[in-house]
N, C-alpha and C. Protein backbone atom coordinates (compact mmCIF):
# COMPACT_ATOMS: atom_id res chain seq x y z
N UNK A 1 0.84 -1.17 0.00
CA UNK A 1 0.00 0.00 0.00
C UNK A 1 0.89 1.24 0.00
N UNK A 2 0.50 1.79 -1.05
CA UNK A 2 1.19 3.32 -0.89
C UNK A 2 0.57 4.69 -0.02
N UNK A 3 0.90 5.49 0.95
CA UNK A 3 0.92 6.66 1.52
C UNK A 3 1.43 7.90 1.13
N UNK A 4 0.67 8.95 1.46
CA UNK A 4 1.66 10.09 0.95
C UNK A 4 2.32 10.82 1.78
N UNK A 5 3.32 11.35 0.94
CA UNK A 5 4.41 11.63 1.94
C UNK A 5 4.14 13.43 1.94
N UNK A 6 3.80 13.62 3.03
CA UNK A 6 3.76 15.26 3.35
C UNK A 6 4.91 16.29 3.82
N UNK A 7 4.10 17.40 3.57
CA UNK A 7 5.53 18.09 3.73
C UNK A 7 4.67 19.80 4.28
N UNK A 8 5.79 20.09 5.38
CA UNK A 8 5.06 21.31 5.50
C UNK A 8 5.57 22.17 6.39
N UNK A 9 5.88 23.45 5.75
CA UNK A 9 6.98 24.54 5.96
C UNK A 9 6.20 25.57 7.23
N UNK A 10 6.65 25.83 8.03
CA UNK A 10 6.13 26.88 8.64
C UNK A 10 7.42 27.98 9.36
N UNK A 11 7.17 28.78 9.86
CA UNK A 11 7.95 29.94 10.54
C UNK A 11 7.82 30.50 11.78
N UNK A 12 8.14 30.67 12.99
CA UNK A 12 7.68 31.12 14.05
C UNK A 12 8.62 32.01 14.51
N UNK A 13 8.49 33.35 14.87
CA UNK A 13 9.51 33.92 15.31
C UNK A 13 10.81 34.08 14.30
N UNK A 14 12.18 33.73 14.68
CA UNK A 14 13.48 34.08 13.55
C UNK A 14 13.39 32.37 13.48
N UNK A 15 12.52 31.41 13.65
CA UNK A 15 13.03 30.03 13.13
C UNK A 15 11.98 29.61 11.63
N UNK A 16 12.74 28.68 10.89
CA UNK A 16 12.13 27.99 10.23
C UNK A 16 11.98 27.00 10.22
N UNK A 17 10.91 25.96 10.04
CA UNK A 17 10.99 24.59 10.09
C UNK A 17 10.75 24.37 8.46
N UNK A 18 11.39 23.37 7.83
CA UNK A 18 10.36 22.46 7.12
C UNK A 18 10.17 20.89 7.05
N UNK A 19 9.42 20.62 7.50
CA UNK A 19 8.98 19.14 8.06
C UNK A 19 8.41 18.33 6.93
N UNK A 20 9.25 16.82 6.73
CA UNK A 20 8.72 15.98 5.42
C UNK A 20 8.58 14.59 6.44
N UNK A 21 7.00 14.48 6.34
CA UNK A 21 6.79 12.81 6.81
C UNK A 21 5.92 11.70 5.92
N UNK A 22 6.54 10.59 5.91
CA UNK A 22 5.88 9.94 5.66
C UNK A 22 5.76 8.69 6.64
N UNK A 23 5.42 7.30 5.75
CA UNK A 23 4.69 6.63 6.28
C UNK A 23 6.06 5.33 6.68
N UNK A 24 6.26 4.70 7.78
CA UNK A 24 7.26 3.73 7.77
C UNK A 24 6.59 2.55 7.49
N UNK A 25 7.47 1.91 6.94
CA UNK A 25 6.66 0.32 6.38
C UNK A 25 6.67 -0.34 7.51
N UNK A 26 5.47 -0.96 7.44
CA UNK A 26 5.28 -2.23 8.56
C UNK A 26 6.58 -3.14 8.68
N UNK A 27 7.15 -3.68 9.91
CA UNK A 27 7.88 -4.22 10.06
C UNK A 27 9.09 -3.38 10.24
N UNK A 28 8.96 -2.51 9.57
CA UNK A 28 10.78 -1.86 9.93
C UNK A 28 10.85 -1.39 11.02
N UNK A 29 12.55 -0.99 11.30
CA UNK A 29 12.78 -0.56 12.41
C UNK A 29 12.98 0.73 11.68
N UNK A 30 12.80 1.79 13.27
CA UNK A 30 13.50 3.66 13.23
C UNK A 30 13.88 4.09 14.00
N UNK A 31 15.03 3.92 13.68
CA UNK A 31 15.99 4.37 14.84
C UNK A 31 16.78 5.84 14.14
N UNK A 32 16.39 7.19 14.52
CA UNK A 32 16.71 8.22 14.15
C UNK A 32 18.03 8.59 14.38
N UNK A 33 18.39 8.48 15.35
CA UNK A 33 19.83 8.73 16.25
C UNK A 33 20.93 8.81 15.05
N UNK A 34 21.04 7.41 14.87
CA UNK A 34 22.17 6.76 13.78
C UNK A 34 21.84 7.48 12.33
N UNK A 35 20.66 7.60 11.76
CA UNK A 35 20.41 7.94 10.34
C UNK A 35 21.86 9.05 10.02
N UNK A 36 21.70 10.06 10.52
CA UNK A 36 22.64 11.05 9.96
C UNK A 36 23.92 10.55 10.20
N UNK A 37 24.86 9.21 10.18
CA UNK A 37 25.71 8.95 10.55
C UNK A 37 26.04 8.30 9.29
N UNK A 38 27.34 8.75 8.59
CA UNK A 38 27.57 8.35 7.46
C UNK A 38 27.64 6.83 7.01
N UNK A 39 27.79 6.22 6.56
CA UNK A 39 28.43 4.77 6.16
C UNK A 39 27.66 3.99 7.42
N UNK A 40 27.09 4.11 7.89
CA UNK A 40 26.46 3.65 9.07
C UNK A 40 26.34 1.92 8.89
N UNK A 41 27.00 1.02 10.02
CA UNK A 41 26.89 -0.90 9.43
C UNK A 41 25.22 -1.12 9.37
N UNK A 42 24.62 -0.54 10.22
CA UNK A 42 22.84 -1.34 10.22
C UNK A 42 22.14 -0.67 8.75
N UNK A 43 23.20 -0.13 7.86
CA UNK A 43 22.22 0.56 6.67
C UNK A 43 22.97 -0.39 5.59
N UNK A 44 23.88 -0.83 5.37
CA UNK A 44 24.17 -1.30 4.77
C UNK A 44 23.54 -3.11 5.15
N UNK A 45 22.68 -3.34 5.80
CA UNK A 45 22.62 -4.72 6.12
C UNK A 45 21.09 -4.43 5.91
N UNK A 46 20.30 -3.81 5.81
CA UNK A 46 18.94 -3.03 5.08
C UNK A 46 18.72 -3.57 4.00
N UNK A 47 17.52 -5.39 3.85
CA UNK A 47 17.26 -5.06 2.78
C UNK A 47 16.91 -4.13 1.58
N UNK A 48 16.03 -2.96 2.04
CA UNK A 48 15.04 -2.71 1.30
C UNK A 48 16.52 -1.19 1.02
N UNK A 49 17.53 -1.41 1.41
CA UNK A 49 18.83 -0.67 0.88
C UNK A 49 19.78 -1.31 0.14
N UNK A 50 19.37 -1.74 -1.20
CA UNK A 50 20.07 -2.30 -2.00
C UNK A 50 21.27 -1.60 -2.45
N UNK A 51 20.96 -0.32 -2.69
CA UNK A 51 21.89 0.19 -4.14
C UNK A 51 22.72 1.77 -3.24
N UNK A 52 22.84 1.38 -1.47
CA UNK A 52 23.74 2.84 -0.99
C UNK A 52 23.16 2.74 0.67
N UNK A 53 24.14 3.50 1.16
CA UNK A 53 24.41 3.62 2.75
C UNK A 53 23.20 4.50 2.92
N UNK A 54 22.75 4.91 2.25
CA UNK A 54 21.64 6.14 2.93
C UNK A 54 22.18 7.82 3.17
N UNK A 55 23.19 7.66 2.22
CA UNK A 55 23.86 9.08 2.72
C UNK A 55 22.87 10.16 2.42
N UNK A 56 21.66 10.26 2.29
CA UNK A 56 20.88 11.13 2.04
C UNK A 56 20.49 12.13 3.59
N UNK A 57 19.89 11.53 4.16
CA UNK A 57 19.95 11.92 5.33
C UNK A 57 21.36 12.54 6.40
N UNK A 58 22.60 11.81 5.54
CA UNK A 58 23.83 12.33 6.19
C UNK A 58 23.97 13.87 5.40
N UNK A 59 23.71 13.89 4.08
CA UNK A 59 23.71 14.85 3.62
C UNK A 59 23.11 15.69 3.86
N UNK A 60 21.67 15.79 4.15
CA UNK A 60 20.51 16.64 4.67
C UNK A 60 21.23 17.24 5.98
N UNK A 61 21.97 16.27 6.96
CA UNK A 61 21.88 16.72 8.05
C UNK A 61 23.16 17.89 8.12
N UNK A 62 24.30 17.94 7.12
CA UNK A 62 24.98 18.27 6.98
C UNK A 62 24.78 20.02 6.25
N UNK A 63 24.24 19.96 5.11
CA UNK A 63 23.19 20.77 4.87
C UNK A 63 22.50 22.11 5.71
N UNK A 64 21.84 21.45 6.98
CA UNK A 64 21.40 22.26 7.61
C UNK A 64 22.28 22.56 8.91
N UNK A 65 23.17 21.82 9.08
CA UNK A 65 24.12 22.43 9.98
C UNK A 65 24.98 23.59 9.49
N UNK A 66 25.63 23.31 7.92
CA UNK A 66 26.14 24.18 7.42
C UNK A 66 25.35 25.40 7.47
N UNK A 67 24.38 25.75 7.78
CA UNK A 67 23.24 27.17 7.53
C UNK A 67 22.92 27.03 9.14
N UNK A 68 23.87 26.40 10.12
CA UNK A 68 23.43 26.80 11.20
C UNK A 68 22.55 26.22 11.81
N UNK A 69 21.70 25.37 11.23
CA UNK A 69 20.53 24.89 11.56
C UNK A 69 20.71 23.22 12.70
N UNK A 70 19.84 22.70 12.23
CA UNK A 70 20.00 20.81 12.48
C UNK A 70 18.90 20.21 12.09
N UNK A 71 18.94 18.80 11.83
CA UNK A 71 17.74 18.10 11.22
C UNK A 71 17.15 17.30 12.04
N UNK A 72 15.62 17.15 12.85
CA UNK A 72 15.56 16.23 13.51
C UNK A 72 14.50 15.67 13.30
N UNK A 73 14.85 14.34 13.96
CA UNK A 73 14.14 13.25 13.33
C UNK A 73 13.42 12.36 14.54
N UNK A 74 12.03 12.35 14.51
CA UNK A 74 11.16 11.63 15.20
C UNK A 74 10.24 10.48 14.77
N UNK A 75 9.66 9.90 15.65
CA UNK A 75 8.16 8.92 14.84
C UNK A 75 7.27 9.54 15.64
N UNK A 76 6.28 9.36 14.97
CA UNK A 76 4.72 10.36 15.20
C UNK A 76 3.87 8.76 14.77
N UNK A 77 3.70 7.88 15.81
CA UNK A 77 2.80 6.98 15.38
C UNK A 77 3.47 6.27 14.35
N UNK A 78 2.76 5.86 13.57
CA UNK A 78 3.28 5.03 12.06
C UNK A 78 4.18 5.32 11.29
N UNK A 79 4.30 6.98 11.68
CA UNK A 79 5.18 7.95 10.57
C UNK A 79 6.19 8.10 10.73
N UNK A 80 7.22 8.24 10.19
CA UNK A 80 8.82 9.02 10.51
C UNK A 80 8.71 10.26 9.97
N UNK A 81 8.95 11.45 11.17
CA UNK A 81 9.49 12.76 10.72
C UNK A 81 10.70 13.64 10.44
N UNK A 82 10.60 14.20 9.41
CA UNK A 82 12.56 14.74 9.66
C UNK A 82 12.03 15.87 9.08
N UNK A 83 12.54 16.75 10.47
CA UNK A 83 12.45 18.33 10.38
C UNK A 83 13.57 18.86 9.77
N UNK A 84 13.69 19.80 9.37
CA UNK A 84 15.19 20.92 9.05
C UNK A 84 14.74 22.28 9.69
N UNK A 85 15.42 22.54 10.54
CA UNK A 85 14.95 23.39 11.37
C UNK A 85 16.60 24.95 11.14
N UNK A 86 15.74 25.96 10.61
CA UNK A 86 16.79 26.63 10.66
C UNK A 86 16.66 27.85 11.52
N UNK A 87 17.46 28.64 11.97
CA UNK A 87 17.39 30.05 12.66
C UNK A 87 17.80 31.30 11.97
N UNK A 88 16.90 32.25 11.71
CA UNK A 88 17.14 33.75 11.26
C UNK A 88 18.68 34.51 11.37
N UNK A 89 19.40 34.32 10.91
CA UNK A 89 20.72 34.45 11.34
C UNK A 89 20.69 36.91 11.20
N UNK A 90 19.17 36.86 10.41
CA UNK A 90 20.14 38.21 10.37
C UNK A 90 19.42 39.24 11.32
């Protein structure tokens, strides 16, 4: 079954969020902690990670640190969330 994956920007004060969740497949594990950790061993032993370590999320997280920011990552029920959360620098 397919879900859609949402996404949704907001601003409060000098911060920005923009928040992308979707849906985790039954059966998997989420363990957020590790994601932004490059070459990470439990991603490479990931079936449903055939073809790369997952550096996507290492990249994202890298990304928003470079701008100051950080990326964080929760479960909301069924869902996995990963914020990018940045601050008004001026």
């Amino acid at each position: 079954m397919r879900f859609p994956i949402k996404v949704n920007a907001s601003r409060y004060d000098l911060q920005r969020r923009i928040a992308i969740t979707n849906r985790i497949p039954a059966g998997a594990s989420f363990s957020p902690g590790p994601m932004t950790n490059p070459f990470n061993v439990s991603s490479s032993r990931n079936p449903r990670n055939k073809t790369g370590l997952g550096l996507g999320l290492y990249i994202a997280n890298a990304i928003a640190i470079g701008f100051g920011g950080a990326l964080e990552a929760v479960r909301v029920g069924d869902d996995a969330c990963f914020t990018i959360v940045l601050n008004d620098l001026s």
